[in-house]
N, C-alpha and C. Protein backbone atom coordinates (compact mmCIF):
# COMPACT_ATOMS: atom_id res chain seq x y z
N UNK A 1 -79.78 -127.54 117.34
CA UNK A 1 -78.46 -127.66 117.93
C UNK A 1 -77.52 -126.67 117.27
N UNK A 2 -76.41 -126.70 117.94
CA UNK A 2 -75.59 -125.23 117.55
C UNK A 2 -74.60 -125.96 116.16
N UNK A 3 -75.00 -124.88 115.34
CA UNK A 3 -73.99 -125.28 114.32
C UNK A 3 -72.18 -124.72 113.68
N UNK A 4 -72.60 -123.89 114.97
CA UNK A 4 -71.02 -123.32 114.83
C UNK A 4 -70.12 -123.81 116.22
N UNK A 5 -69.09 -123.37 115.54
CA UNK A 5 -68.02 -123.31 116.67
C UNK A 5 -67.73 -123.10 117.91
N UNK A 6 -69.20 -121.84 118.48
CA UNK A 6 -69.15 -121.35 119.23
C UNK A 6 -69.53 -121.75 120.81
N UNK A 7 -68.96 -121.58 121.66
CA UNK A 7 -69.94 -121.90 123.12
C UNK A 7 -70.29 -120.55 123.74
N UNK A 8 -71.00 -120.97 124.78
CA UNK A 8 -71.39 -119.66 125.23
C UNK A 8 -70.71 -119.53 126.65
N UNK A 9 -70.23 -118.53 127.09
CA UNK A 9 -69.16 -118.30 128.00
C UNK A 9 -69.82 -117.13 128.75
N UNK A 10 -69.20 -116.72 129.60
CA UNK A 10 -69.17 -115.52 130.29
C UNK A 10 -67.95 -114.25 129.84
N UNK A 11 -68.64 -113.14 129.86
CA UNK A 11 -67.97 -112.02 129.51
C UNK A 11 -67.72 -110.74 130.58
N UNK A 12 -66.76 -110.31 130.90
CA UNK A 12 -66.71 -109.23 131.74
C UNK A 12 -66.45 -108.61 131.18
N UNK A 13 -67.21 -107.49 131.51
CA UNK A 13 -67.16 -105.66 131.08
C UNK A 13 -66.12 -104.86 132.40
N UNK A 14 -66.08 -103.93 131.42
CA UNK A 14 -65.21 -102.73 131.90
C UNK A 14 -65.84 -102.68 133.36
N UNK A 15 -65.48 -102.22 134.06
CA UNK A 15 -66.05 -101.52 135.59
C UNK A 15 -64.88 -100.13 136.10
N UNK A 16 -65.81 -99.38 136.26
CA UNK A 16 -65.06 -98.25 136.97
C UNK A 16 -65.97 -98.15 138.19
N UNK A 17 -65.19 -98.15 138.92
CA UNK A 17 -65.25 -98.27 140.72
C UNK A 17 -65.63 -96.70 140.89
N UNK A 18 -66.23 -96.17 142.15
CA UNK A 18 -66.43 -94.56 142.22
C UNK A 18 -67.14 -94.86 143.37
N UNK A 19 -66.27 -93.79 144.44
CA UNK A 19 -67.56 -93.85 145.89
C UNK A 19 -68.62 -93.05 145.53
N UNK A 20 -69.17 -92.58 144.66
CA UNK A 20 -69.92 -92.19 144.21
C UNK A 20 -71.22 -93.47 143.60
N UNK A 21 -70.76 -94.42 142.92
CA UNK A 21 -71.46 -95.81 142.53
C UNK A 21 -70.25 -96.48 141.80
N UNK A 22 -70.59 -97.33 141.26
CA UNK A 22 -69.78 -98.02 140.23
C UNK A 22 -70.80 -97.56 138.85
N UNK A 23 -69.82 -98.21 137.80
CA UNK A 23 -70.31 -97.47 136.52
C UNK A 23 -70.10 -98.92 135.01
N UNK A 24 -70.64 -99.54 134.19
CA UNK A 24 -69.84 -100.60 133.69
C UNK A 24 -70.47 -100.31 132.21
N UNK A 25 -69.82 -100.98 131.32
CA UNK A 25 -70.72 -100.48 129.92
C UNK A 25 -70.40 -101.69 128.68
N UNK A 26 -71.22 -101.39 128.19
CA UNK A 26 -70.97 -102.66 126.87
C UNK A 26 -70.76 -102.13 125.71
N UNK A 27 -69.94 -102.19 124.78
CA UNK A 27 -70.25 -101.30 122.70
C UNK A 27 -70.36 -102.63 122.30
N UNK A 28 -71.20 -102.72 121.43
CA UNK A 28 -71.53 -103.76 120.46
C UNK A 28 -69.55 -103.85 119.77
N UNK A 29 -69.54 -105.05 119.16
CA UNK A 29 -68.24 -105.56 118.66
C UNK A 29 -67.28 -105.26 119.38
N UNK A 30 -67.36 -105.16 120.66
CA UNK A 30 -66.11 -104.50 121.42
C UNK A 30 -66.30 -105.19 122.56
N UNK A 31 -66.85 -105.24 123.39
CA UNK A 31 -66.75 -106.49 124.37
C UNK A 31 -68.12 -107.74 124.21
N UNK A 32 -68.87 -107.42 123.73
CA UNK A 32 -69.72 -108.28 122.99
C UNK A 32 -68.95 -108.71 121.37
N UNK A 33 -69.14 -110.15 121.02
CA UNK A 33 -69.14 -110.25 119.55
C UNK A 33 -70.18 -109.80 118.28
N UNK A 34 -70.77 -108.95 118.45
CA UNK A 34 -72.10 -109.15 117.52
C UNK A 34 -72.38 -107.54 117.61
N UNK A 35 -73.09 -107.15 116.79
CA UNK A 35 -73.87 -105.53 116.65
C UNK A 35 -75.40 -105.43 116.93
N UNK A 36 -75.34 -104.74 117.79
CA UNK A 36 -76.65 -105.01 118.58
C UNK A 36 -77.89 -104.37 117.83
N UNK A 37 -78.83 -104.95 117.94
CA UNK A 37 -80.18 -105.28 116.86
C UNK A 37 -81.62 -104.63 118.10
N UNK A 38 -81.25 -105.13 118.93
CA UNK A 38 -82.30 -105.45 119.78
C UNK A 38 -81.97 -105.61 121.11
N UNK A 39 -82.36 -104.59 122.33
CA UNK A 39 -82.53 -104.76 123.71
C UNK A 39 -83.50 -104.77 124.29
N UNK A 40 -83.88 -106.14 125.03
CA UNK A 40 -85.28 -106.20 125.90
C UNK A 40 -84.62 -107.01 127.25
N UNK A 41 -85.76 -106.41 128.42
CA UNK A 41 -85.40 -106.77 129.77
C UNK A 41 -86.70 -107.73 130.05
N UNK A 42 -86.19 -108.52 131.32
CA UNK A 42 -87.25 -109.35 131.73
C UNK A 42 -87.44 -109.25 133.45
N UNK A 43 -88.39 -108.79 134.12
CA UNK A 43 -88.46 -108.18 135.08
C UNK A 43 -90.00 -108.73 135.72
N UNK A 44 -90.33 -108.47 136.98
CA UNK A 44 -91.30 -108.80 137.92
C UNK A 44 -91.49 -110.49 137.81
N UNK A 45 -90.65 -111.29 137.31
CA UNK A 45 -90.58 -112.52 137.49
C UNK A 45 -90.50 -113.05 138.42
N UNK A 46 -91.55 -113.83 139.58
CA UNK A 46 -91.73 -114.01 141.39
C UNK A 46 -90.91 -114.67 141.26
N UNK A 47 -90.30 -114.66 142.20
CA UNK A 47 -88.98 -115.15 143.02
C UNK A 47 -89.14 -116.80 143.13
N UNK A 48 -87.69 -117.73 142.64
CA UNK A 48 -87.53 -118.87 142.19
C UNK A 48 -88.45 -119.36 140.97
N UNK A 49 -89.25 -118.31 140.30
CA UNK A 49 -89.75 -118.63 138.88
C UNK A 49 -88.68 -119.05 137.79
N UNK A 50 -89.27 -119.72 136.69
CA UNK A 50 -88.59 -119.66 135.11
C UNK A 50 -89.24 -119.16 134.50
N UNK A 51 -88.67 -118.59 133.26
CA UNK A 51 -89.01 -118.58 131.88
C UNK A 51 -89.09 -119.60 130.67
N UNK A 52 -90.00 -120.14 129.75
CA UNK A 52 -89.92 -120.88 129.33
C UNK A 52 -88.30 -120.85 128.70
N UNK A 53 -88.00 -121.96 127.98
CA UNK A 53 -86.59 -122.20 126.90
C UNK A 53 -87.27 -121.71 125.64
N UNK A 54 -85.99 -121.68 124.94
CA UNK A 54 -86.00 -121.37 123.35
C UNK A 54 -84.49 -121.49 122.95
N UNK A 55 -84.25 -121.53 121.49
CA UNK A 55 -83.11 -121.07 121.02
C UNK A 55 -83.54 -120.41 119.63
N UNK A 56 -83.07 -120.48 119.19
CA UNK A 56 -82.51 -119.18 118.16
C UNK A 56 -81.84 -119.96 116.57
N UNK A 57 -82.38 -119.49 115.49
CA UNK A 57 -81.31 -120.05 114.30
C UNK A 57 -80.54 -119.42 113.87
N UNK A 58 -80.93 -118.19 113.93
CA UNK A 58 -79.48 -116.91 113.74
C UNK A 58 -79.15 -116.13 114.66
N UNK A 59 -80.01 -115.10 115.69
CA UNK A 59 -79.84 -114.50 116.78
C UNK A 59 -78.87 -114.72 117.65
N UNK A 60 -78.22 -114.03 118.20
CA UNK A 60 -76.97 -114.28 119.11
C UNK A 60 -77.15 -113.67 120.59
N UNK A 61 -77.56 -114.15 121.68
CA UNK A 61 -77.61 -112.96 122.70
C UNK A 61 -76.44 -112.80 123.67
N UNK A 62 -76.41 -111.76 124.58
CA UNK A 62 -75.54 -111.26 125.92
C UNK A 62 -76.80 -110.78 126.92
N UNK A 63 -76.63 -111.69 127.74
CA UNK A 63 -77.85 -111.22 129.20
C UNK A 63 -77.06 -111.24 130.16
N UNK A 64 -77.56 -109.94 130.73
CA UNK A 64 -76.71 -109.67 131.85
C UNK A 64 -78.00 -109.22 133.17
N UNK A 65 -77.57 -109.59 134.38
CA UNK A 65 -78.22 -109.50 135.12
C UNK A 65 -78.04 -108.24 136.11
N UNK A 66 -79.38 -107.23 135.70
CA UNK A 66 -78.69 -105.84 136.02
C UNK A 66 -78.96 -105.63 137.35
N UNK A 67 -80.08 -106.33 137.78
CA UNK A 67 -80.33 -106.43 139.67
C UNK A 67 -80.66 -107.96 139.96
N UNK A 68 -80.62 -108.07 141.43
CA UNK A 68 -80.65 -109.45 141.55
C UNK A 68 -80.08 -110.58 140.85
N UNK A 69 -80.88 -111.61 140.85
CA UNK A 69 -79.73 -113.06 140.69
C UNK A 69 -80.89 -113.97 139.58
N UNK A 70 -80.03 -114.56 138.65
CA UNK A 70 -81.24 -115.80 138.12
C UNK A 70 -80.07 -116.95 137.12
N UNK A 71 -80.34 -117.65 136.92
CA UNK A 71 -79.57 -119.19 136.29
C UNK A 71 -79.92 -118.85 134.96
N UNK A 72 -79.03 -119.62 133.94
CA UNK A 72 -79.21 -119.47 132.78
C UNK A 72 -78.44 -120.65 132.38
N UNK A 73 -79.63 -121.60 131.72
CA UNK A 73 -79.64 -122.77 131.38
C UNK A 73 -79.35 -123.14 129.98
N UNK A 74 -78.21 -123.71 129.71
CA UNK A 74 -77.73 -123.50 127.93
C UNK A 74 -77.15 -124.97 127.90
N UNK A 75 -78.14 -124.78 126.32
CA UNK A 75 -77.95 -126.51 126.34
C UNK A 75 -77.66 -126.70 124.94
N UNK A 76 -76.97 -127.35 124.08
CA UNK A 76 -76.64 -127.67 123.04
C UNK A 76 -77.19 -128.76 122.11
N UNK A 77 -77.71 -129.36 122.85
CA UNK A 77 -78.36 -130.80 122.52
C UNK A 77 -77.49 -132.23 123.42
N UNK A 78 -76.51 -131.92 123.51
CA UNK A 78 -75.74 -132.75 123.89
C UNK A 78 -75.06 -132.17 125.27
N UNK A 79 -74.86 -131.00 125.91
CA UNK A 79 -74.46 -130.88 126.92
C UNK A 79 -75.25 -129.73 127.65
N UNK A 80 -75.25 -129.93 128.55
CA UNK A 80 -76.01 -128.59 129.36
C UNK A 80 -75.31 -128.09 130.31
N UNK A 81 -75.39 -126.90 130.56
CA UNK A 81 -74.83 -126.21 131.46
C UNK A 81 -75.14 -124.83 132.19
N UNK A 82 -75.34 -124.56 133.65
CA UNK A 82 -75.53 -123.76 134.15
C UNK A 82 -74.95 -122.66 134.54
N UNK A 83 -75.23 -121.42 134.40
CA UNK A 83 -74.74 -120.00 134.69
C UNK A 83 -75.11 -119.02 135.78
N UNK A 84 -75.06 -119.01 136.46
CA UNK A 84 -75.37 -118.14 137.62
C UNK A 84 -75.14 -116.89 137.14
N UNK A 85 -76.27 -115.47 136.87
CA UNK A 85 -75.92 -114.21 136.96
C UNK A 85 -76.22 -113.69 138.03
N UNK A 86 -75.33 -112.98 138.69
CA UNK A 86 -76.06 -112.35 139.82
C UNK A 86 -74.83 -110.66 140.25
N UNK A 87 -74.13 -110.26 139.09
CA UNK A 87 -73.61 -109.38 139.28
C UNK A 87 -73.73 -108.73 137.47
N UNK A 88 -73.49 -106.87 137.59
CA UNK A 88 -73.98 -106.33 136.49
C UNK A 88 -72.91 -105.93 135.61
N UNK A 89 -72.02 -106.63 136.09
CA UNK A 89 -70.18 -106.26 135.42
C UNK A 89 -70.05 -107.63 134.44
N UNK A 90 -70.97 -108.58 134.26
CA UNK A 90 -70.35 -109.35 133.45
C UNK A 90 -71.77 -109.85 132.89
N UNK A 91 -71.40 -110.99 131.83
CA UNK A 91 -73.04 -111.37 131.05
C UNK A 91 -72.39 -112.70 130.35
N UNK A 92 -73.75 -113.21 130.07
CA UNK A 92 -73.00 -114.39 129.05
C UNK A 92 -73.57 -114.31 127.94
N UNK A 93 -72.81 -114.43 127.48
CA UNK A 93 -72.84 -114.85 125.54
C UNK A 93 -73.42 -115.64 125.16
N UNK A 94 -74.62 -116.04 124.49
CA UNK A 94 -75.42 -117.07 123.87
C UNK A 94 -74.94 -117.61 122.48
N UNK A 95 -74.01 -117.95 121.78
CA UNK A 95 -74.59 -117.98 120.35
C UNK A 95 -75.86 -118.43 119.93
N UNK A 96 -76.06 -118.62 118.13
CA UNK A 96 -77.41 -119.09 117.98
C UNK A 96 -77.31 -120.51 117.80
N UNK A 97 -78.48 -121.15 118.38
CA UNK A 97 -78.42 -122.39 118.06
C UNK A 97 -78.19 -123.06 119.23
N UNK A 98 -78.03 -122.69 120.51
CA UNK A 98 -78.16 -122.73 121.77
C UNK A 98 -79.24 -122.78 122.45
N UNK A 99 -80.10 -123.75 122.74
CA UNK A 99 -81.22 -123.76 123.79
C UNK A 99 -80.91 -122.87 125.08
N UNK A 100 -81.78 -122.05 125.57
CA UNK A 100 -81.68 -121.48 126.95
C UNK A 100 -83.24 -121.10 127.68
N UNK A 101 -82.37 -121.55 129.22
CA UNK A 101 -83.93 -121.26 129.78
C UNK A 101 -83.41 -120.02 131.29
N UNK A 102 -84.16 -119.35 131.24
CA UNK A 102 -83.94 -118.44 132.03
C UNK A 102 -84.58 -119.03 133.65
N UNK A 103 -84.14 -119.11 134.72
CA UNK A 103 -84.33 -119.87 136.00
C UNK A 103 -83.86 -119.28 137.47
N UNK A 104 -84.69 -119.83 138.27
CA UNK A 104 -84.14 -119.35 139.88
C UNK A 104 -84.20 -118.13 139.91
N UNK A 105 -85.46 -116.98 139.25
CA UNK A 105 -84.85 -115.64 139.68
C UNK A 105 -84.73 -115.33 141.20
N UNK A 106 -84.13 -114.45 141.50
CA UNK A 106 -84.04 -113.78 142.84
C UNK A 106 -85.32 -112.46 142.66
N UNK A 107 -86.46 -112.73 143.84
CA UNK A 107 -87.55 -111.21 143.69
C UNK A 107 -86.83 -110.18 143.35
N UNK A 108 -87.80 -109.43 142.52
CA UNK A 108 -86.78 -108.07 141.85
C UNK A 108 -85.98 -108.38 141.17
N UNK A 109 -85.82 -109.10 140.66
CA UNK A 109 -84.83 -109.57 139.44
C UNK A 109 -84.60 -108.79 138.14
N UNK A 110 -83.89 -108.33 137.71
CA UNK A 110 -83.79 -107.30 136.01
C UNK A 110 -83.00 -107.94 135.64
N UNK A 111 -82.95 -108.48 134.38
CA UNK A 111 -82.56 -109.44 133.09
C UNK A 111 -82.50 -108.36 131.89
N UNK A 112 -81.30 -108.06 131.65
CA UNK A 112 -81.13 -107.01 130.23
C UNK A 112 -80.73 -108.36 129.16
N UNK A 113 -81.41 -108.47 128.01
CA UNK A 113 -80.95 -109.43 127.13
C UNK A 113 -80.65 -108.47 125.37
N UNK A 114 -79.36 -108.59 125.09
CA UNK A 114 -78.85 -107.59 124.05
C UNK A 114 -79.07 -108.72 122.88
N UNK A 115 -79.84 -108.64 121.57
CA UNK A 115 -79.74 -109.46 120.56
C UNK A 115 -79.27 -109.05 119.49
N UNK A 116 -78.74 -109.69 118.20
CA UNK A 116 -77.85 -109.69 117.59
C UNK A 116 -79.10 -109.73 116.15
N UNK A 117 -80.06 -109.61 116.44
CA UNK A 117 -81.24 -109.26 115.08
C UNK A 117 -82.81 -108.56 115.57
N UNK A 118 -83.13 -107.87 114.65
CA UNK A 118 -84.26 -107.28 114.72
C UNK A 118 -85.51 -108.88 115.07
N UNK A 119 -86.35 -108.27 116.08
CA UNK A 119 -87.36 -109.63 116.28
C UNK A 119 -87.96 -110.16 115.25
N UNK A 120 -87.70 -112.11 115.04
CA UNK A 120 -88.83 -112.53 114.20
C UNK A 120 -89.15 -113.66 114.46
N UNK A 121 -89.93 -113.96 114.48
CA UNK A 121 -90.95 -114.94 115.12
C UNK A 121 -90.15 -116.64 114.34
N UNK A 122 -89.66 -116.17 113.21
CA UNK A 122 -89.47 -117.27 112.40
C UNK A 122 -87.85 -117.94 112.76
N UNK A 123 -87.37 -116.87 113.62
CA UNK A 123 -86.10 -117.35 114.09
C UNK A 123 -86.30 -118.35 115.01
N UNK A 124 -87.43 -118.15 115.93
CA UNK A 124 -87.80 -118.90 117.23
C UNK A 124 -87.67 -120.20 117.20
N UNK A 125 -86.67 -121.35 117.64
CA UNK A 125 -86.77 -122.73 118.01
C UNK A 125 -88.08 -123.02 119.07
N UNK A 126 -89.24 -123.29 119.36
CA UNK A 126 -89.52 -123.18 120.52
C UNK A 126 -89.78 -124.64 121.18
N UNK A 127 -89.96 -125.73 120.23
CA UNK A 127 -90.05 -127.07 120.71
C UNK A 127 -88.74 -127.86 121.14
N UNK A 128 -88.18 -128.27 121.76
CA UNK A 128 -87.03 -128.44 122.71
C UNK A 128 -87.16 -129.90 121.26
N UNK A 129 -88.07 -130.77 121.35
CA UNK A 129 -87.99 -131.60 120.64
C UNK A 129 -87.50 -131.75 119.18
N UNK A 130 -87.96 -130.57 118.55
CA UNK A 130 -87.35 -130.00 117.25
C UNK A 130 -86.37 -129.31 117.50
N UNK A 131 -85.84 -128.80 118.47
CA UNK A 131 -84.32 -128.63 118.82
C UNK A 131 -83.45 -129.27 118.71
N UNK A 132 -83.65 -130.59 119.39
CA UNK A 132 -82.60 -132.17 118.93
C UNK A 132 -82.41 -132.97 118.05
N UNK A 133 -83.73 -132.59 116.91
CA UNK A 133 -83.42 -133.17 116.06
C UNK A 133 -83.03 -132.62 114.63
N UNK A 134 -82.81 -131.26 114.62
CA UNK A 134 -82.34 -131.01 113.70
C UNK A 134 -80.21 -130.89 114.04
C-alpha cells in the first residue's frame, strides 16, 4: 500500500497544434515529478486484453497512451480507481506503492511507461495479497 502522500492523477503536457501534426513533450521534473530512469512501451496487446497488476516500493511511473486507448487500474489497498488513456497529450502519474493493472486495450494500442528507477526485480510487489498486507 502507498506510503506517501501521494495519489495518482492525471497530467497534461504541453501541446502545440500545427496543420502540419500536433507535437507534445514531457522533461523529467518539469511536467512529470520524478527524473526519468527508465522508458519502456507495451504494444501488440489483442484488443480488450490486460496486463497482469503490480506495484512498486520505490519506482514512480507516467504512462501515457501514445496510440489507441487502454484503462489503468490503480488501487491503493483501500480504494480503486479507473483511468481511461486514450489521448497522447496527457498521462497519469503512478506513485510508488500503488497497485496498477493495465486493461481494455484498444487493437494497436502503444503504452509509453516513463519510470523513476533503473529496473529491479526486487522493487516488484507482484502478489496483490502481499500488497494489502503490508
Amino acid at each position: 500500500m502507498t506510503s506517501s502522500d501521494e495519489s495518482p492523477r492525471l497530467i497534461n503536457l504541453p501541446r502545440f497544434l500545427d496543420h502540419r501534426g500536433n507535437l507534445s513533450v514531457v522533461e523529467e521534473c518539469k511536467e512529470i515529478p520524478f527524473r526519468i530512469r527508465r522508458a519502456y512501451w507495451v504494444y501488440d496487446v489483442p484488443g480488450g486484453e490486460s496486463r497482469e497488476g503490480h506495484a512498486y516500493h520505490e519506482s514512480r511511473e507516467f504512462i501515457v497512451a501514445l496510440s489507441g486507448s487502454f484503462d489503468v487500474v490503480v488501487d491503493d489497498g483501500k480504494t480503486r480507481q479507473t483511468f481511461q488513456l486514450n489521448r497522447s497529450y496527457y498521462g497519469l502519474y503512478v506513485p510508488a506503492g500503488i497497485w496498477r493493472t493495465l486493461t481494455n486495450f484498444s487493437t494497436n494500442s502503444l503504452a509509453l511507461i516513463l519510470a523513476s528507477t533503473d529496473y529491479n526485480q526486487d522493487d516488484y510487489i507482484l502478489d496483490y495479497n502481499q500488497f494489502t498486507a503490508s
